[in-house]
N, C-alpha and C. Protein backbone atom coordinates (compact mmCIF):
# COMPACT_ATOMS: atom_id res chain seq x y z
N UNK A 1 -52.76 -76.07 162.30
CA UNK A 1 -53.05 -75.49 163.60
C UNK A 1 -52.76 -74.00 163.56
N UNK A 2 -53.46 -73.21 164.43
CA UNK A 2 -53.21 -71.68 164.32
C UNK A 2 -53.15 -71.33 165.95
N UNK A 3 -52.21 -70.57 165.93
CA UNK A 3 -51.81 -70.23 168.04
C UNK A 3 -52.07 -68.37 167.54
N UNK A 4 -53.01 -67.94 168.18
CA UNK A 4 -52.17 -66.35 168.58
C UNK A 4 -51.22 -66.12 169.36
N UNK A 5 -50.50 -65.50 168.95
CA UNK A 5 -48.98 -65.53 169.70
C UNK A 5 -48.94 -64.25 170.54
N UNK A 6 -48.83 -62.91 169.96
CA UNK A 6 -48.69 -61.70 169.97
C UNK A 6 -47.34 -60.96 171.29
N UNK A 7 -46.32 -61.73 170.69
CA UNK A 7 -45.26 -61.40 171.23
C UNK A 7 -43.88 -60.64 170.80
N UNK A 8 -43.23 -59.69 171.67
CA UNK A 8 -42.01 -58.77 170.69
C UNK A 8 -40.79 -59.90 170.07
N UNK A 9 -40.27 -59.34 169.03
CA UNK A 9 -39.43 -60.16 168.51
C UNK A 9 -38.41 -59.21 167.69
N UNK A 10 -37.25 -60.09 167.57
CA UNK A 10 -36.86 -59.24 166.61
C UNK A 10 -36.47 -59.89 164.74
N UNK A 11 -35.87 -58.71 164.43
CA UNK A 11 -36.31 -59.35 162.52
C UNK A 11 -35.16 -58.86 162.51
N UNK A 12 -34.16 -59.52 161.30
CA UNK A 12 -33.18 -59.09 160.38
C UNK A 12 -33.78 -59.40 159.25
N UNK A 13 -33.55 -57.79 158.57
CA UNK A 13 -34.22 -57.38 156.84
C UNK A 13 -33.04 -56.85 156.66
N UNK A 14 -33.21 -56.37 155.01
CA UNK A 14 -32.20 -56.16 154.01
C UNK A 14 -32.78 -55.12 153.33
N UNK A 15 -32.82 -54.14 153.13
CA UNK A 15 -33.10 -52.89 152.51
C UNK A 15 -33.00 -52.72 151.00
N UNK A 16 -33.71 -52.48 150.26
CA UNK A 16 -32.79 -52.06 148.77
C UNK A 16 -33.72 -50.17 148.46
N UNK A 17 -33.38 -50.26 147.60
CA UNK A 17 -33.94 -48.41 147.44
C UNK A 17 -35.10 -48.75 147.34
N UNK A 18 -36.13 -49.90 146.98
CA UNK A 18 -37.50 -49.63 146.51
C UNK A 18 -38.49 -50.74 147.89
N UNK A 19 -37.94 -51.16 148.35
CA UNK A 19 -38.56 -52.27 149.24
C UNK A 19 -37.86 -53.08 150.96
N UNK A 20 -38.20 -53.17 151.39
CA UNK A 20 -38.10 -53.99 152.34
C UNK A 20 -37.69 -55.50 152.32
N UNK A 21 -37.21 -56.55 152.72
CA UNK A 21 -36.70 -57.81 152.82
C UNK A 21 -36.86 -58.06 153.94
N UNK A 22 -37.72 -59.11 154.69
CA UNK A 22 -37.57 -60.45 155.98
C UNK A 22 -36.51 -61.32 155.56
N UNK A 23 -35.44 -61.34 156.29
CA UNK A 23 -34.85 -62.14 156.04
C UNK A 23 -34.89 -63.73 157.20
N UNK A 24 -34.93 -62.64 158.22
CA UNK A 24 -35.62 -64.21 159.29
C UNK A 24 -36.13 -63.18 160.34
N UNK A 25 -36.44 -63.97 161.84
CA UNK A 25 -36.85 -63.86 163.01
C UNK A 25 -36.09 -64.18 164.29
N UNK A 26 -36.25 -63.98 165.30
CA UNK A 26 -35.88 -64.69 166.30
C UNK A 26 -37.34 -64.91 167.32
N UNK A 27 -37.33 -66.22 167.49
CA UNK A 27 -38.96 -66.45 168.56
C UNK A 27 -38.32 -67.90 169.16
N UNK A 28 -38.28 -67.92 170.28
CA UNK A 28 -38.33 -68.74 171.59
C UNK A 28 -36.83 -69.69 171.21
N UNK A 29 -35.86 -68.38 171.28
CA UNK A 29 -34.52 -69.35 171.28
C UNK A 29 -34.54 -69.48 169.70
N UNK A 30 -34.88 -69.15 168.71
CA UNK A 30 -34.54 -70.00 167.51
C UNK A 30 -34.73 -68.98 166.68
N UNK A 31 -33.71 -68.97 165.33
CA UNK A 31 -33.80 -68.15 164.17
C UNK A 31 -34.66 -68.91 163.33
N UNK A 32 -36.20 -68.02 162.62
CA UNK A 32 -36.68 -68.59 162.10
C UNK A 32 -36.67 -68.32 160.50
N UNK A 33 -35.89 -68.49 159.52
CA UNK A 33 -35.49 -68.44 157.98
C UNK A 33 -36.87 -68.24 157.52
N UNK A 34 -36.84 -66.64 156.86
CA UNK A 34 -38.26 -66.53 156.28
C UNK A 34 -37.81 -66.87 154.48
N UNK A 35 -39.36 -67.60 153.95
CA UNK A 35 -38.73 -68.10 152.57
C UNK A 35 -39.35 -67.05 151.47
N UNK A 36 -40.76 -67.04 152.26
CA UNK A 36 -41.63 -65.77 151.16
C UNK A 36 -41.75 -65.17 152.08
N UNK A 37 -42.26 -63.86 151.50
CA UNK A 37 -42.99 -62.51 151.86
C UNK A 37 -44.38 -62.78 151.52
N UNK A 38 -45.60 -63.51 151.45
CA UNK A 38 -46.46 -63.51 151.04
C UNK A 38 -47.74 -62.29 150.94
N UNK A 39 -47.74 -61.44 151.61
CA UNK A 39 -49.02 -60.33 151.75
C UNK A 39 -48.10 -59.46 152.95
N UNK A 40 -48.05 -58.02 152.28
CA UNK A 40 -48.11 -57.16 152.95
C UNK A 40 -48.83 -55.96 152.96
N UNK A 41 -49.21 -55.51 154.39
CA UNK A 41 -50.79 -54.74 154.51
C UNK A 41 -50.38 -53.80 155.14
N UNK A 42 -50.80 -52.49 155.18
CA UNK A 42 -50.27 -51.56 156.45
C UNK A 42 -52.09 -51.08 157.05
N UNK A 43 -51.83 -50.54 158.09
CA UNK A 43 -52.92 -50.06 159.04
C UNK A 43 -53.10 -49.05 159.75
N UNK A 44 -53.99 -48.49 160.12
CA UNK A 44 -53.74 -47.80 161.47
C UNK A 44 -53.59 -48.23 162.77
N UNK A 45 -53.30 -48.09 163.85
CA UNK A 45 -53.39 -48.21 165.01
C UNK A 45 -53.55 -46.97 166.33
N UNK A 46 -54.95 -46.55 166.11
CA UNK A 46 -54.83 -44.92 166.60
C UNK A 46 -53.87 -44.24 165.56
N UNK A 47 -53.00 -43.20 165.80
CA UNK A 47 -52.65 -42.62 164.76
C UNK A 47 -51.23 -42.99 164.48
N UNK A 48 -50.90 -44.25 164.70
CA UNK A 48 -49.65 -45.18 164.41
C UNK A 48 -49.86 -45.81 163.29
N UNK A 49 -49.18 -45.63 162.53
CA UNK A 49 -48.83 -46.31 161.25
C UNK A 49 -48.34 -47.85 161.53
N UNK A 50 -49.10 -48.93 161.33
CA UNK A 50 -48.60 -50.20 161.45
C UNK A 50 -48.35 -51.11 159.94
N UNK A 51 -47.48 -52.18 159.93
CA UNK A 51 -47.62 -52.77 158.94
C UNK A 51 -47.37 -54.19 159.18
N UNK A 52 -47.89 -54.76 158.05
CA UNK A 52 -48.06 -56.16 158.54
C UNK A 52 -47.44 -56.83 157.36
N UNK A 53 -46.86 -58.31 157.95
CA UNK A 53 -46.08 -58.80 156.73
C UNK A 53 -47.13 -60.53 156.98
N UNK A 54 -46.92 -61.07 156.32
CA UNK A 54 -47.43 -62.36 156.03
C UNK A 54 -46.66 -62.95 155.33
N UNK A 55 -45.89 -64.16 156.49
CA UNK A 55 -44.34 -64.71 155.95
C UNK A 55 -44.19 -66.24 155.72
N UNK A 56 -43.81 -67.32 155.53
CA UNK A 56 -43.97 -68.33 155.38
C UNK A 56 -42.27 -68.78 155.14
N UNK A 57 -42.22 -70.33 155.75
CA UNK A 57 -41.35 -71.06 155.42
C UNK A 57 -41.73 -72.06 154.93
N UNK A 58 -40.69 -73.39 155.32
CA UNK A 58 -41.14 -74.78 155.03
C UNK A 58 -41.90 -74.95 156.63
N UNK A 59 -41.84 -74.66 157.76
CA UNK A 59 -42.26 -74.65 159.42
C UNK A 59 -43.55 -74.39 159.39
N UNK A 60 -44.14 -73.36 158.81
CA UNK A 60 -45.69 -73.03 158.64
C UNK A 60 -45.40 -71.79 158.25
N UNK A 61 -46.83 -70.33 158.70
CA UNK A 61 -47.24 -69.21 158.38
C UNK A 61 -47.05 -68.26 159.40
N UNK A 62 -46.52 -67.25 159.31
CA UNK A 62 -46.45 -66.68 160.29
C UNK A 62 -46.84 -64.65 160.06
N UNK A 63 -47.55 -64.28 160.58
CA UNK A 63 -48.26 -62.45 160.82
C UNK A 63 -47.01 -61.96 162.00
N UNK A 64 -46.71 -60.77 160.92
CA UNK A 64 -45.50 -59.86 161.47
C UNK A 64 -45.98 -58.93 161.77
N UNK A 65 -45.71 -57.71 162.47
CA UNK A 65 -46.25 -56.26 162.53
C UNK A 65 -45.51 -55.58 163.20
N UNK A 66 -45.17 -54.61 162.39
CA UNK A 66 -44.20 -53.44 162.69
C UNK A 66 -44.99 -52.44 163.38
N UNK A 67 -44.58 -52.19 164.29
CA UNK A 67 -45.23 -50.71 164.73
C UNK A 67 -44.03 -49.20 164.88
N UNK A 68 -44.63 -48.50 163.30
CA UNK A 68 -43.69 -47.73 163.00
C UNK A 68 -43.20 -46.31 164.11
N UNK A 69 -44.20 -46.02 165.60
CA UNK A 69 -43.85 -45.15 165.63
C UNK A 69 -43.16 -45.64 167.42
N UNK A 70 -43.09 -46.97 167.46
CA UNK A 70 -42.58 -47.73 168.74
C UNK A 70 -41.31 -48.42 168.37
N UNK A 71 -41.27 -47.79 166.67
CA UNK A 71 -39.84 -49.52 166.26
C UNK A 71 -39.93 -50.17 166.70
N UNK A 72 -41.16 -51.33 167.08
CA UNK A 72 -40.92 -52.81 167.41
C UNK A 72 -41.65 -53.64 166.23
N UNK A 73 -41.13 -54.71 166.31
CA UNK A 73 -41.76 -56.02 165.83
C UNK A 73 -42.41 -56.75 166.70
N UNK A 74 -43.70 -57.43 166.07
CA UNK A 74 -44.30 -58.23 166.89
C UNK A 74 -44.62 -59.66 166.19
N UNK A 75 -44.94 -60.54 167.09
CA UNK A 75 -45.33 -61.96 165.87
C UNK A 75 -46.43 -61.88 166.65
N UNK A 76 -47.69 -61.65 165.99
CA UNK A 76 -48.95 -61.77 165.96
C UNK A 76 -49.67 -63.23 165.65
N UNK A 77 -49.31 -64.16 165.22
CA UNK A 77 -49.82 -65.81 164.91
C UNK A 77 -49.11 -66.23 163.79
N UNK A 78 -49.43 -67.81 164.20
CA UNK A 78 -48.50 -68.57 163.93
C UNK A 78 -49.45 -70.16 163.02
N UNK A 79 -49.22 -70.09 162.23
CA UNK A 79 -49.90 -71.61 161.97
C UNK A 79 -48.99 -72.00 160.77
N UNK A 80 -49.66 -73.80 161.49
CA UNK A 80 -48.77 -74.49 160.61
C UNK A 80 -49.70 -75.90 160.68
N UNK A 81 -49.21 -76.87 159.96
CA UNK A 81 -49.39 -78.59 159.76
C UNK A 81 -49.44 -78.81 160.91
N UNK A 82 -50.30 -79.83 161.10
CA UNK A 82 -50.20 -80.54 162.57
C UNK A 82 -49.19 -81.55 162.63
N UNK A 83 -49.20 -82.39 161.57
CA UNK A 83 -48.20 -83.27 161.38
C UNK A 83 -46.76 -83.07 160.82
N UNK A 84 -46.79 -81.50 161.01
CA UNK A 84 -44.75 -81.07 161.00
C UNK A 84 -44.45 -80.51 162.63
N UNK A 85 -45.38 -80.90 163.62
CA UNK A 85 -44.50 -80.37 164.20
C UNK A 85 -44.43 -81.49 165.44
């Protein structure tokens, strides 16, 4: 199943000198444990630098997006198994 979500959220990452880390989420009451990083994309948005993460657990798939010149996070969609949830 796939929901557009497109709601603020927030992320705890982990920094190292060369990269970025998801370490999880928070969305509707619940920390969500990210397992991969699968695809990350950056964009424009007018003349905002956006970036996008493409994250996954064992729960399903989930589209991140930073908007670098608002510092927010957003969860943009969500899919997963019909029969995990």
């Amino acid at each position: 199943m796939y929901d557009p979500i497109h709601e603020q959220i927030r992320v705890k990452v982990e920094f190292n000198s060369h990269d970025l880390k998801i370490i999880s989420f928070d969305w509707q009451g619940r920390e969500h444990l990210v397992d991969k990083i699968n695809l990350i994309t950056k964009a424009r948005k007018g003349r905002e630098l956006v970036w996008v993460y493409y994250v996954s657990n064992s729960g399903g798939a989930y589209k991140l997006r930073y908007d670098t010149e608002s510092v927010t996070w957003w969860l943009e969609e969500v899919t997963w198994e019909e029969n995990k949830v």
